[in-house]
Protein backbone atom coordinates (compact mmCIF):
# COMPACT_ATOMS: atom_id res chain seq x y z
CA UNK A 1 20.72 37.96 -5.12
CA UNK A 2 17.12 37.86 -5.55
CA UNK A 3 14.85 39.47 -3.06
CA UNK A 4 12.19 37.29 -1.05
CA UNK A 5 9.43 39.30 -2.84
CA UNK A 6 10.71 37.09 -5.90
CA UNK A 7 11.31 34.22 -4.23
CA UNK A 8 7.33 34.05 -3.16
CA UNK A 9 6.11 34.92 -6.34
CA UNK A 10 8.38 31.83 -7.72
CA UNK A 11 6.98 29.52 -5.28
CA UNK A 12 3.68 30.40 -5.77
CA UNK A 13 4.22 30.18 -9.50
CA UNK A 14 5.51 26.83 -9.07
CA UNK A 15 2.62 25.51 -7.12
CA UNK A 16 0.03 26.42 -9.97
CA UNK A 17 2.35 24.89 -12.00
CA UNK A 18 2.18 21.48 -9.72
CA UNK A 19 -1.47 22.20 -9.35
CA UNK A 20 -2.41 22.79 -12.57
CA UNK A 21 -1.16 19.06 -13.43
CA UNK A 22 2.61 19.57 -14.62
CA UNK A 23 3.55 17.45 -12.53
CA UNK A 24 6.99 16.32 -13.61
CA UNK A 25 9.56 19.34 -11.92
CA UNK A 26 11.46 18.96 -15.13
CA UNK A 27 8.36 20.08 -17.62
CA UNK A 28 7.43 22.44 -15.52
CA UNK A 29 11.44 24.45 -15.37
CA UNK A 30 11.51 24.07 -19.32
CA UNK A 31 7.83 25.69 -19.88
CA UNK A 32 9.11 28.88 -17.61
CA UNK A 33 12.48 28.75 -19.94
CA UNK A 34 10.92 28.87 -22.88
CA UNK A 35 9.32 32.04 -21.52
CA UNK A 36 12.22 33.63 -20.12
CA UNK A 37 13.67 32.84 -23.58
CA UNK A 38 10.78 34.54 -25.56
CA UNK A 39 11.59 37.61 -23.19
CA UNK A 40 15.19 37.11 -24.17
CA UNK A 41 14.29 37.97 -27.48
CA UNK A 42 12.23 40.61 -27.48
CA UNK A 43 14.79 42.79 -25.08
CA UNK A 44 17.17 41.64 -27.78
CA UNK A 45 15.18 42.75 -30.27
CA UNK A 46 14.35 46.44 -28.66
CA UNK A 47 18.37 46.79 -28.22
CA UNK A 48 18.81 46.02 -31.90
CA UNK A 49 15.75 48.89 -32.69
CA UNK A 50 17.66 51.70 -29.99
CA UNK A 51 20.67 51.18 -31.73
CA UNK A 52 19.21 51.81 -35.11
CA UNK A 53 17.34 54.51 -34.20
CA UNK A 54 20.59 56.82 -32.48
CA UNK A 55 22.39 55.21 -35.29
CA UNK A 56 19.73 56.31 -38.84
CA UNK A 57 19.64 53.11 -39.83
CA UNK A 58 16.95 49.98 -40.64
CA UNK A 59 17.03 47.27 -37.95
CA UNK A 60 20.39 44.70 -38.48
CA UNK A 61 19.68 41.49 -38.84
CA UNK A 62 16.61 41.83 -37.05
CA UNK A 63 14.72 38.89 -34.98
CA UNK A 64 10.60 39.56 -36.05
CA UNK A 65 8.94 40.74 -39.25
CA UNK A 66 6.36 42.63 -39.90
CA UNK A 67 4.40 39.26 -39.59
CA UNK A 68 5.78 37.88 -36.92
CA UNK A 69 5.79 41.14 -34.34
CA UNK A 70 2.48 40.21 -32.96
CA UNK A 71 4.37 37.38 -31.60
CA UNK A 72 6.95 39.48 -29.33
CA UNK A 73 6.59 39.68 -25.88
CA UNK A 74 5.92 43.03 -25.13
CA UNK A 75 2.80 42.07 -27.69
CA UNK A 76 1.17 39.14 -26.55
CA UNK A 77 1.62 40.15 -22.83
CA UNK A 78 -1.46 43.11 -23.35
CA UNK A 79 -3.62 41.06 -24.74
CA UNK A 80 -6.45 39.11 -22.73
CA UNK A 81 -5.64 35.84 -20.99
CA UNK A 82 -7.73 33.69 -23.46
CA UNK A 83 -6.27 35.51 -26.48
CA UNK A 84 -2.43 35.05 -25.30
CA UNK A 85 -2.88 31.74 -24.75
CA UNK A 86 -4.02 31.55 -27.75
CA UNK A 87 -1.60 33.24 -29.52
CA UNK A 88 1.47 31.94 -27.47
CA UNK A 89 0.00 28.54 -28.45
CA UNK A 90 -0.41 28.77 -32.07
CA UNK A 91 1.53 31.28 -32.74
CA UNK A 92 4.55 31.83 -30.43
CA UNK A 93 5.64 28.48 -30.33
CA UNK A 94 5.64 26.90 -34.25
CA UNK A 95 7.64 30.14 -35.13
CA UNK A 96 10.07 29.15 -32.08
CA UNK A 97 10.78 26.12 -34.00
CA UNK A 98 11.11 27.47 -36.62
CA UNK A 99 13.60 29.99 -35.59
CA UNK A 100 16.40 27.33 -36.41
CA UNK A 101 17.45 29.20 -39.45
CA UNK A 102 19.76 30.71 -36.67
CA UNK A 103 22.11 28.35 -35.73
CA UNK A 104 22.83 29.39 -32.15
CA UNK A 105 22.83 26.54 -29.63
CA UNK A 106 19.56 27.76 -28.42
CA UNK A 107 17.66 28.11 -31.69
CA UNK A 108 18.93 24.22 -32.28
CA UNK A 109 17.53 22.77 -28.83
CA UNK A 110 14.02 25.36 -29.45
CA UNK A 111 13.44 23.31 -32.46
CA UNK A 112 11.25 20.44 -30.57
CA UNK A 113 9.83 23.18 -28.20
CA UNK A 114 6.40 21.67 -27.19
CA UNK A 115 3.79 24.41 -25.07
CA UNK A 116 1.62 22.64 -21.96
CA UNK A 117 0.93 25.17 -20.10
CA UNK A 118 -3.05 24.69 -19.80
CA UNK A 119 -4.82 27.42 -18.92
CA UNK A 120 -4.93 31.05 -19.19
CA UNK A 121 -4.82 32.11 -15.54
CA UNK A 122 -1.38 29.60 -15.38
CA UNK A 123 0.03 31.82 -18.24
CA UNK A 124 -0.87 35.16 -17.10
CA UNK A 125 0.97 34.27 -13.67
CA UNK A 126 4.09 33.24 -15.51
CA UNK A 127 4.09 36.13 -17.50
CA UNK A 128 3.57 38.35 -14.55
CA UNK A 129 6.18 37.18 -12.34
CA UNK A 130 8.82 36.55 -15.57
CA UNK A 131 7.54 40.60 -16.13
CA UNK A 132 8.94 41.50 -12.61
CA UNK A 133 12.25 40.27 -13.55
CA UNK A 134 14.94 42.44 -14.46
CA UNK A 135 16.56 40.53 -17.79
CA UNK A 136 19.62 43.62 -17.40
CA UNK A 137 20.67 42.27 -14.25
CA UNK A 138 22.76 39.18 -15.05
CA UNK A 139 23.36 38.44 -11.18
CA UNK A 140 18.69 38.86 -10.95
CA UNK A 141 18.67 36.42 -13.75
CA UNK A 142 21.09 33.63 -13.02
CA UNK A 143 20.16 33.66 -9.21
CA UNK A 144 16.23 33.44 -10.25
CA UNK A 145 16.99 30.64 -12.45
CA UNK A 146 19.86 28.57 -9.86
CA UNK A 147 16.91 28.69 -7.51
CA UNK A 148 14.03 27.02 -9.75
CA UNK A 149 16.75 24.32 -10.64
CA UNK A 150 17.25 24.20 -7.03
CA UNK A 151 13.46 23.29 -6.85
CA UNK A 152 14.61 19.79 -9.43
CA UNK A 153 16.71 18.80 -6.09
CA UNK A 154 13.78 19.33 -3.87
CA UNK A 155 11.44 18.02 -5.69
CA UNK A 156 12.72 14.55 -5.47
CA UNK A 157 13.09 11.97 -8.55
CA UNK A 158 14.71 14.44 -10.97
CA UNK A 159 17.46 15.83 -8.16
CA UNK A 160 20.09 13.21 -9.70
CA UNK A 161 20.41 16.11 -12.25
CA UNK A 162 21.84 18.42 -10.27
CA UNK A 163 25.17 18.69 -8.04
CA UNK A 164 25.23 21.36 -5.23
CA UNK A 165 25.90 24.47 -6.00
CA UNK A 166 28.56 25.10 -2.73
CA UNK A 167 30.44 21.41 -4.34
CA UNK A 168 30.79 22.85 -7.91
CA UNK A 169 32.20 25.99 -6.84
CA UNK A 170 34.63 24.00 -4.68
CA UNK A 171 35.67 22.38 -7.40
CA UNK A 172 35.99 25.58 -9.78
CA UNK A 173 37.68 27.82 -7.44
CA UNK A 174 40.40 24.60 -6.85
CA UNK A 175 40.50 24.32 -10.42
CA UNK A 176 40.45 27.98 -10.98
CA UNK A 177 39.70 27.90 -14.92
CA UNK A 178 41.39 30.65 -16.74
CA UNK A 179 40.23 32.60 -19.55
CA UNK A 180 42.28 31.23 -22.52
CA UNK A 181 40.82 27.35 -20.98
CA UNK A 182 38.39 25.28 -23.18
CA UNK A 183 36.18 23.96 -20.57
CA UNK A 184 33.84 20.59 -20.97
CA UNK A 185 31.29 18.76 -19.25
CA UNK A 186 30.56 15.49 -20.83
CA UNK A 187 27.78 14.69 -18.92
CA UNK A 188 26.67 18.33 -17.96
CA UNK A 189 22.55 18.24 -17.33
CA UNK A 190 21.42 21.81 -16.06
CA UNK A 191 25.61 22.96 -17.09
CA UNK A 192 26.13 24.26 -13.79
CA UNK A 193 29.65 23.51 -13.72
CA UNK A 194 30.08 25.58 -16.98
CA UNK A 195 27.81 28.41 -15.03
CA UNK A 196 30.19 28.49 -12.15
CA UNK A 197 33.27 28.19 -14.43
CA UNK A 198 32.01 31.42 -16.40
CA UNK A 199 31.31 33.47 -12.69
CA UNK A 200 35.02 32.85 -12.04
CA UNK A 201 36.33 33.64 -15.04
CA UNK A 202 34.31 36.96 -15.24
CA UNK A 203 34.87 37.59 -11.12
CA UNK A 204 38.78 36.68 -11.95
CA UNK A 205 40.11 38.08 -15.25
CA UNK A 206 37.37 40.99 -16.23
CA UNK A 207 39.58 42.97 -17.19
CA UNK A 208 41.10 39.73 -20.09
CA UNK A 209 37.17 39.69 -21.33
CA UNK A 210 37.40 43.50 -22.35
CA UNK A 211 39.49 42.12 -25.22
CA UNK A 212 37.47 41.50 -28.50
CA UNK A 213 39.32 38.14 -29.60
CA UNK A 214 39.10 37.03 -25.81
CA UNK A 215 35.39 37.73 -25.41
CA UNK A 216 34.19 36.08 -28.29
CA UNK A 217 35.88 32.93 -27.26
CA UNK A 218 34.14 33.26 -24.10
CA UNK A 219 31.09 33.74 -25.80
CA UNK A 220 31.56 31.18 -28.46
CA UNK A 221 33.88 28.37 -27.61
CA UNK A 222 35.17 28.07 -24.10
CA UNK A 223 32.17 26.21 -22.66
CA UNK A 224 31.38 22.72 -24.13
CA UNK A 225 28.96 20.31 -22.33
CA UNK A 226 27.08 16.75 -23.62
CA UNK A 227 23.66 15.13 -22.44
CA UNK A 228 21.55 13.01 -24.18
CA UNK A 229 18.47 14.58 -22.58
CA UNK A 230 16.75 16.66 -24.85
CA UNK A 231 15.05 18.76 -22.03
CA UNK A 232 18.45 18.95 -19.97
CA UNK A 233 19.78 20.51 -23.48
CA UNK A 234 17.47 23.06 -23.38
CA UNK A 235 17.48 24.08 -19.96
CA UNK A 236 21.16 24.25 -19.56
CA UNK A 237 21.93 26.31 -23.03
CA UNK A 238 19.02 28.54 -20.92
CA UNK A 239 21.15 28.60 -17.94
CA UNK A 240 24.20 29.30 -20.05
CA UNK A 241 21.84 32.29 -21.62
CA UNK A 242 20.96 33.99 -18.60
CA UNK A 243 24.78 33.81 -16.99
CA UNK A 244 25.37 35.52 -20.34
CA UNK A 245 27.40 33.45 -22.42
CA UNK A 246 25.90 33.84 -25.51
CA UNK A 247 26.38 30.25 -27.79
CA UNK A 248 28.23 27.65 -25.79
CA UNK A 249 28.67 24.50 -27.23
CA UNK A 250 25.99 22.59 -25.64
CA UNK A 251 24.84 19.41 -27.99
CA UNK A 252 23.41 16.05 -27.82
CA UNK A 253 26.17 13.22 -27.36
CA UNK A 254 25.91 10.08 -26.04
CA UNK A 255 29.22 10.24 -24.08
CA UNK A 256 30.22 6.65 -23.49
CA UNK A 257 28.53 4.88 -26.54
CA UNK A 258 29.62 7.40 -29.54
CA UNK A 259 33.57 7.36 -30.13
CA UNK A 260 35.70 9.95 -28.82
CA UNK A 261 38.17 9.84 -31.55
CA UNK A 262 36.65 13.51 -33.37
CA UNK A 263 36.79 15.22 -29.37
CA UNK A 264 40.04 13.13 -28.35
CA UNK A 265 42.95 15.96 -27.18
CA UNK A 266 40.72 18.56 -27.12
CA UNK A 267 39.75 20.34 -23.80
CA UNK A 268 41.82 21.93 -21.12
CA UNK A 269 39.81 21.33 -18.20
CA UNK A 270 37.05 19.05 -17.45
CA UNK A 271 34.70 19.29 -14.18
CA UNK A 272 32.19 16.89 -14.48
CA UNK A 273 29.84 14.82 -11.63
CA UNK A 274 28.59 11.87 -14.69
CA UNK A 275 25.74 9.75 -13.50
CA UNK A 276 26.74 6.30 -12.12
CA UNK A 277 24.15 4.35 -13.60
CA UNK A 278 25.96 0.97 -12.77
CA UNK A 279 26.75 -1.26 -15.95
CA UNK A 280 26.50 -1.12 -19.79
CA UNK A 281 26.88 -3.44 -22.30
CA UNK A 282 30.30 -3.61 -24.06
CA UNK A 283 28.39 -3.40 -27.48
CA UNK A 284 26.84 -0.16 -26.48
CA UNK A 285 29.95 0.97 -24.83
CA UNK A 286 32.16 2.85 -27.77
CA UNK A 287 35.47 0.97 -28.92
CA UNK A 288 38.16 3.31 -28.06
CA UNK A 289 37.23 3.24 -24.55
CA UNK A 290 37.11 0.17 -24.23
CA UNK A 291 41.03 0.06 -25.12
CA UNK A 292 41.61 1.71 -22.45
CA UNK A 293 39.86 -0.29 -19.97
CA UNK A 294 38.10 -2.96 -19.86
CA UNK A 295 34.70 -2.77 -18.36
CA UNK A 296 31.13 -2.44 -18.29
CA UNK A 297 31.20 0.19 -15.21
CA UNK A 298 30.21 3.43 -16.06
CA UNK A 299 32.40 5.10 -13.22
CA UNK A 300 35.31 3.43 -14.91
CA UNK A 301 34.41 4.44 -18.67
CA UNK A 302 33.55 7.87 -17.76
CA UNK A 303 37.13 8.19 -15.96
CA UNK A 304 38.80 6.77 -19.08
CA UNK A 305 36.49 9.13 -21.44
CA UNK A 306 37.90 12.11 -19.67
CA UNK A 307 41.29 11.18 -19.89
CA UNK A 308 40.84 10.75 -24.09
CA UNK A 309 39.09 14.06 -24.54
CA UNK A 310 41.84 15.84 -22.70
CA UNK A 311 44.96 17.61 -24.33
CA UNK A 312 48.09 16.38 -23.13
CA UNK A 313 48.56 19.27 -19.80
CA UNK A 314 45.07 19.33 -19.63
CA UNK A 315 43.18 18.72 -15.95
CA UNK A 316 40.45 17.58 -14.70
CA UNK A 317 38.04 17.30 -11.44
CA UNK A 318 35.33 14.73 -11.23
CA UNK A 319 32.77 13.10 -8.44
CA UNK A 320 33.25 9.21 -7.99
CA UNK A 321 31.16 6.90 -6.35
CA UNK A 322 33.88 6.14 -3.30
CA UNK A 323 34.18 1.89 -5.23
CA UNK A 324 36.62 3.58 -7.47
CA UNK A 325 39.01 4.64 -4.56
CA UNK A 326 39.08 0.84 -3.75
CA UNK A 327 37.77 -2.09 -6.08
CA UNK A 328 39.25 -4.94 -6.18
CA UNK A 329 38.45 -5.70 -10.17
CA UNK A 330 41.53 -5.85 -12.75
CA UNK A 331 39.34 -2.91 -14.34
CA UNK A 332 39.62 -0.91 -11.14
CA UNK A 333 43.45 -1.41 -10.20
CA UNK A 334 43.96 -0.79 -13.79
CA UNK A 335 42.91 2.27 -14.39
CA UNK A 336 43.93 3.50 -10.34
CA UNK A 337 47.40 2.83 -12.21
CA UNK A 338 47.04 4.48 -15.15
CA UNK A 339 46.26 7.68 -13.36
CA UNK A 340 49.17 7.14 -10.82
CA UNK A 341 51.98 6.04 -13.07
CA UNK A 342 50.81 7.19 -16.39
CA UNK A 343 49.26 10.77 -15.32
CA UNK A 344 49.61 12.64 -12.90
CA UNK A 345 47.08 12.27 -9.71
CA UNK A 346 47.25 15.43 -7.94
CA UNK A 347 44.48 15.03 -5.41
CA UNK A 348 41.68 12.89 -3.68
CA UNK A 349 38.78 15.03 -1.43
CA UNK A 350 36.54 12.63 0.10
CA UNK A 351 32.52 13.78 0.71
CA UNK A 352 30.37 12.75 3.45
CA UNK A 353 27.83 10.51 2.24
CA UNK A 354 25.03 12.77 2.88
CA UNK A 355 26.30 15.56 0.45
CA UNK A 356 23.65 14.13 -2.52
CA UNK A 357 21.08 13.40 -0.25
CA UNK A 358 17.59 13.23 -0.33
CA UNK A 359 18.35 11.43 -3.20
CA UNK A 360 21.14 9.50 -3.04
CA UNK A 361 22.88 8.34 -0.10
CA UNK A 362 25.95 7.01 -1.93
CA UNK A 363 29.75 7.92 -0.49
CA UNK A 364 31.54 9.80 -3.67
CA UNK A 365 34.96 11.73 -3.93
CA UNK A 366 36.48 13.99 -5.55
CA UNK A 367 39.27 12.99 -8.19
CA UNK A 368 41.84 15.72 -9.59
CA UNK A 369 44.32 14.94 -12.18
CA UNK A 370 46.64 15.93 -14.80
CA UNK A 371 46.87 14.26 -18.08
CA UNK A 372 50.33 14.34 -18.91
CA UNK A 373 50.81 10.86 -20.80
CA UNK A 374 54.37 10.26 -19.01
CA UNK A 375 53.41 10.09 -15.41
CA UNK A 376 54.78 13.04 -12.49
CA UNK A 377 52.92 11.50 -9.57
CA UNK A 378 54.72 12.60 -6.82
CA UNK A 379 53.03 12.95 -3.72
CA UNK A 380 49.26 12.54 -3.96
CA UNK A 381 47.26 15.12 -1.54
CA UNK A 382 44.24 13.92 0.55
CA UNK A 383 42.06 15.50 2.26
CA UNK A 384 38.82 14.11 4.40
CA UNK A 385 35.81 16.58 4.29
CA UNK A 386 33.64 15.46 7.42
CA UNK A 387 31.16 18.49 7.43
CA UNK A 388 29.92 20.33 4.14
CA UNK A 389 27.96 22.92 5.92
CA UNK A 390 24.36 21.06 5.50
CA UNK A 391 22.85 18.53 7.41
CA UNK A 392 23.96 15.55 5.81
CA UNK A 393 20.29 13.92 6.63
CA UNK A 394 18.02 14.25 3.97
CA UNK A 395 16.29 18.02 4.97
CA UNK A 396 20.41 19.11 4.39
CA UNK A 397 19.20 22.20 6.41
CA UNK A 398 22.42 25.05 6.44
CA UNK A 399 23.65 25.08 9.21
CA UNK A 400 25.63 28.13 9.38
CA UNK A 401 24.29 31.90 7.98
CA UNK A 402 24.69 32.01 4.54
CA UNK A 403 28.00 34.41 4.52
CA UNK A 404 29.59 31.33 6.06
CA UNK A 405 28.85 28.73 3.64
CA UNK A 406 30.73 27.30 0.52
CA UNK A 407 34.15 27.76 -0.27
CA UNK A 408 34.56 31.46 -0.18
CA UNK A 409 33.20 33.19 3.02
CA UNK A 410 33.08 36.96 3.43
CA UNK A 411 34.99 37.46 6.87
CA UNK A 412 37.85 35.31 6.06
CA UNK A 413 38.95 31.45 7.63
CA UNK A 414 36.17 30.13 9.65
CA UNK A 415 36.08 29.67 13.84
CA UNK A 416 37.06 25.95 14.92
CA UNK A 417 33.34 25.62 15.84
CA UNK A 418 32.47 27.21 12.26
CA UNK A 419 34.78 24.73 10.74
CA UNK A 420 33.32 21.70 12.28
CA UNK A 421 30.01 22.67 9.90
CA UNK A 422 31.94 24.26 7.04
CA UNK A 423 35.04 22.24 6.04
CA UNK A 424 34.82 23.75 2.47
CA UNK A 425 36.79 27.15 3.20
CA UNK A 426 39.72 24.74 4.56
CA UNK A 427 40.01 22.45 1.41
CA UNK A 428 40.30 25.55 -0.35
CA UNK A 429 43.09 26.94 1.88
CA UNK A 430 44.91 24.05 2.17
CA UNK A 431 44.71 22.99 -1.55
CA UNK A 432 46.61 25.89 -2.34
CA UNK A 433 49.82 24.53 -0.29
CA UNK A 434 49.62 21.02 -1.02
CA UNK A 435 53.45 21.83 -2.90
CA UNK A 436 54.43 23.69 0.80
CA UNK A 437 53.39 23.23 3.94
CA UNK A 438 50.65 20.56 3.16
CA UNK A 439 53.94 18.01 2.12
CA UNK A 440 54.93 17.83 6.22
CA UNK A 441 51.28 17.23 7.75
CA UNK A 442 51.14 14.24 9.70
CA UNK A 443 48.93 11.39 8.59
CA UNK A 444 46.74 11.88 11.55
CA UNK A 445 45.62 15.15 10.41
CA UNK A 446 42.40 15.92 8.08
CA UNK A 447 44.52 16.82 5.03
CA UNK A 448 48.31 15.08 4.03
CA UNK A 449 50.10 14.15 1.42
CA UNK A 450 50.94 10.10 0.43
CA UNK A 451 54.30 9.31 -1.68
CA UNK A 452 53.50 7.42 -4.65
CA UNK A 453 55.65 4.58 -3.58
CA UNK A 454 53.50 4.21 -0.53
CA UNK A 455 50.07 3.91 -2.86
CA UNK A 456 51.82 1.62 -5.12
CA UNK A 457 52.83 -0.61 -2.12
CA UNK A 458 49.12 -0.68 -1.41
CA UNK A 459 48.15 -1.94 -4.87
CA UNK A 460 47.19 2.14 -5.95
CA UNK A 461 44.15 1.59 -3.67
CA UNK A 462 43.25 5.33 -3.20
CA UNK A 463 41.36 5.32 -0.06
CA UNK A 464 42.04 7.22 2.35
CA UNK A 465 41.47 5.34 5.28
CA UNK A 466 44.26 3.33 3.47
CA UNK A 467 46.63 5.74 4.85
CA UNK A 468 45.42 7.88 7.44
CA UNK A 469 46.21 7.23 11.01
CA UNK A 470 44.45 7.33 14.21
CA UNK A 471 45.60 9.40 17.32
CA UNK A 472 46.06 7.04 20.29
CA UNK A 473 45.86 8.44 23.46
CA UNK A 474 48.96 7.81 26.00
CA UNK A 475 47.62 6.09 28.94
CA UNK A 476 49.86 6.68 31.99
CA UNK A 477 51.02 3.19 33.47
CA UNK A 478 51.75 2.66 37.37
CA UNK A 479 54.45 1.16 38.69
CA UNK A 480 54.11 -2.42 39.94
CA UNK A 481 54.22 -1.97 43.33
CA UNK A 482 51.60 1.16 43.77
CA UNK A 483 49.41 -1.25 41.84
CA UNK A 484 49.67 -4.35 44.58
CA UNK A 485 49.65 -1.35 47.22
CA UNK A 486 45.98 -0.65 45.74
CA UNK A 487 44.64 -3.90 45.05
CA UNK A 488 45.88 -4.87 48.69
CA UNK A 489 43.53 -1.54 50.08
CA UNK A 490 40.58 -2.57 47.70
CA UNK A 491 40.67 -5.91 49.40
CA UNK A 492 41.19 -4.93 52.79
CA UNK A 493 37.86 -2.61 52.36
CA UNK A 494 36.15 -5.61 50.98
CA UNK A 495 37.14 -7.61 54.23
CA UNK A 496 35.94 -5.36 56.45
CA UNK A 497 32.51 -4.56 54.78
CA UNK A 498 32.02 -7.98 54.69
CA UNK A 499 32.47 -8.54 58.67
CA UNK A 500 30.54 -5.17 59.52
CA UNK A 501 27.65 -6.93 57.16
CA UNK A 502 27.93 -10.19 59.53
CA UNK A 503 27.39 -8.33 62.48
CA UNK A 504 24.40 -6.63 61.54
CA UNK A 505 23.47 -9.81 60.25
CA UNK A 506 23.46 -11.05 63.94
């Protein structure tokens, strides 16, 4: 947790940023990564120098020469504001991108590092308040950098990038990724479902990661996301960095135009909120998805992408805009089918429609499923999530203290008033007995379970307004006769009002 001493500084960083003319939120989060990267280094380098010294020895494999030391950052930072600019300039940043001789994820994405920051007095506050930070600390350094990404959201046409923090960890702790799991994002921008998947995985099995073999698969080849944004590249292998997972597989890929065929069967689990851009056209769209369905809609090709790159057991949870629960297009009942009768559907969570704003207003939900290749639909579980703990207006203000948001609170289940706000710790709770208890909740309740005979009857239209029913509340009826016995009073009132009025009428 970072203090609110850090949190000012931040802010006020960022407005000389926006001041200074970087005006794009984006530019101004990778200029402040590259910094906390060059930090990176240097406390990676001083490790590698300690360990020599106790140990006798000359420096192993070590990061800087004899040339290149006046570019460390506990060199550059003494010198005069002018000079470091200077030097961070024309120095630093061509032997960044240079540094791809080591081919870590992040020495890859570095290679088209370009510096903007523009003056000297910008520079000196970044490297002050980057100074303040303690790099040992992973919880200091992956909270510091959640909140500047959470600054993308707020700072309006870039907040498409990012999924809320309290909805990914929904998803992970329903999903609850375990440590031999190959996790992937195909679309994974700022890779903070990969970030959240690592916290659980480190909160849940810590003592699995003391193992050598286990470890360095966690470090080298359990996380795997795909943009094709150079600068989301580089700010989520930073984001991967400073949640310390060392070199996850972060790469360019055009998901839906480039075949899956070399990543088809691969991953375990997939979490994934793609962007919903609308249409594409089928010759930019890649052929093997396009076998298994036929369309130009994204939300349809991503869904069908997902089920190629997973291995046969594998799962996956993924935000759709709400059409998919519902369209009428072959395309749409098509693939609805596929997932019923050839997979295994194991759950639909519907979102309020505010949960993504300011920026988008659109209703989405929440698909899980199991690839299986020979069907084991049963019973699908649905569950209607009416409050999210925001506003669902566009200042999505909390609305609870923060111990009582996301999925996990610290006090345990939630009042009935605190649940109205919060639905998220009751998703959670009731995910985990959708093979129990969950399987005899009436339809009238928020959560309940649908045979699949009943969605096929309904054309696999997923909604769940499809199958939920209303309460109705019993009126009591009367008997006939106290009725006439009534009416015959009301009138007999009437009758008399009406003479009294004649007599005062004269």
């Amino acid at each position: 947790m970072i203090t609110g001493e850090l949190k000012s500084k931040i802010d006020r960083l960022w407005e000389a940023v926006w001041t200074s003319g970087i005006s794009n939120p984006l530019e101004a989060i990778e200029q402040i990564t590259y910094l906390l990267f060059i930090r990176r280094l240097d406390i990676m380098e001083q490790a590698k120098e300690n360990k020599a010294s106790r140990l006798g020895r000359t420096v192993e494999n070590p990061i800087y020469t004899d040339e290149t030391k006046a570019l460390r950052w506990s060199s550059f930072t003494n010198e005069a504001p002018e000079n470091m600019l200077t030097l961070v300039r024309d120095g630093v940043f061509p032997w960044l991108r240079r540094l791809g001789g080591d081919d870590s994820t992040y020495a890859h994405h570095m290679r088209d590092a370009r510096f903007t920051i523009p003056t000297p007095n910008l520079l000196t506050k970044a490297v002050d308040m980057i100074g303040d930070i303690d790099m040992g600390d992973r919880d200091t350094k992956g909270d510091l950098y959640e909140y500047m990404l959470s600054k993308i959201a707020t700072a309006g046409q870039n907040g498409q990038f990012r999924t809320p923090r309290h909805i990914i960890q929904l998803m992970v702790e329903m999903m609850a990724p375990q440590p031999g799991d190959e996790i992937c994002d195909p679309a994974c921008g700022t890779a903070g479902f990969l970030v959240a998947s690592a916290e659980y995985v480190e909160r849940t099995h810590r003592e699995a990661l003391f193992d050598k073999k286990q470890r360095e698969h966690f470090n080298q080849s359990m996380f795997h996301g795909f943009d094709f944004d150079s600068t989301m590249l580089r700010i989520g292998s930073m984001n991967m960095l400073l949640h310390s997972v060392e070199n996850p597989d972060i790469r360019y890929r055009d998901s839906l135009a480039q075949s899956a065929a070399g990543e088809a069967d691969r991953y375990s689990l997939i979490l994934a909120n793609p962007p919903f851009a609308g249409s594409l056209d089928y010759e930019q769209t890649a052929t093997d998805l396009q076998k298994v369905v036929k369309t130009k809609k994204t939300e349809l090709l991503f869904l069908a992408l997902f089920l190629r790159l997973l291995k046969p057991g594998g799962r996956a949870a993924v935000i759709v805009p709400e059409g998919v629960l519902f369209g009428s297009s072959k395309a749409h009942k098509d693939l609805r089918k596929l997932l019923v009768e050839g997979h295994k559907l194991d759950a639909v969570v519907k979102l309020p429609s505010g949960v993504f704003k300011p920026y988008a207003g659109v209703s989405t939900a929440i698909l899980f499923f199991t690839k299986t290749n020979s069907g084991g639909t049963d019973n699908v579980w649905f569950y209607e999530v009416t409050a999210d703990g925001w506003s669902l207006d566009d200042k999505r203000v909390p609305l609870l203290p923060m111990d009582k948001l996301g999925p996990l609170v610290s006090d345990g289940a939630l009042s009935e008033e605190e649940h109205a706000k919060n639905n998220l710790p009751d998703v959670l709770a009731r995910w985990r007995r959708r093979n129990g208890s969950e399987q005899y909740q009436a339809r009238t309740e928020q959560s309940f379970c649908v045979p699949k005979a009943d969605i096929a009857a309904q054309g696999y239209d997923l909604s769940l307004n499809r199958f939920k029913e209303i309460v109705h509340e019993e009126v009591e009826h009367r008997v006939p006769g106290e009725v006439m016995e009534e009416l015959e009073r009301i009138e007999a009132e009437i009758q008399q009002g009406m003479s009294e009025l004649k007599r005062m009428l004269g």
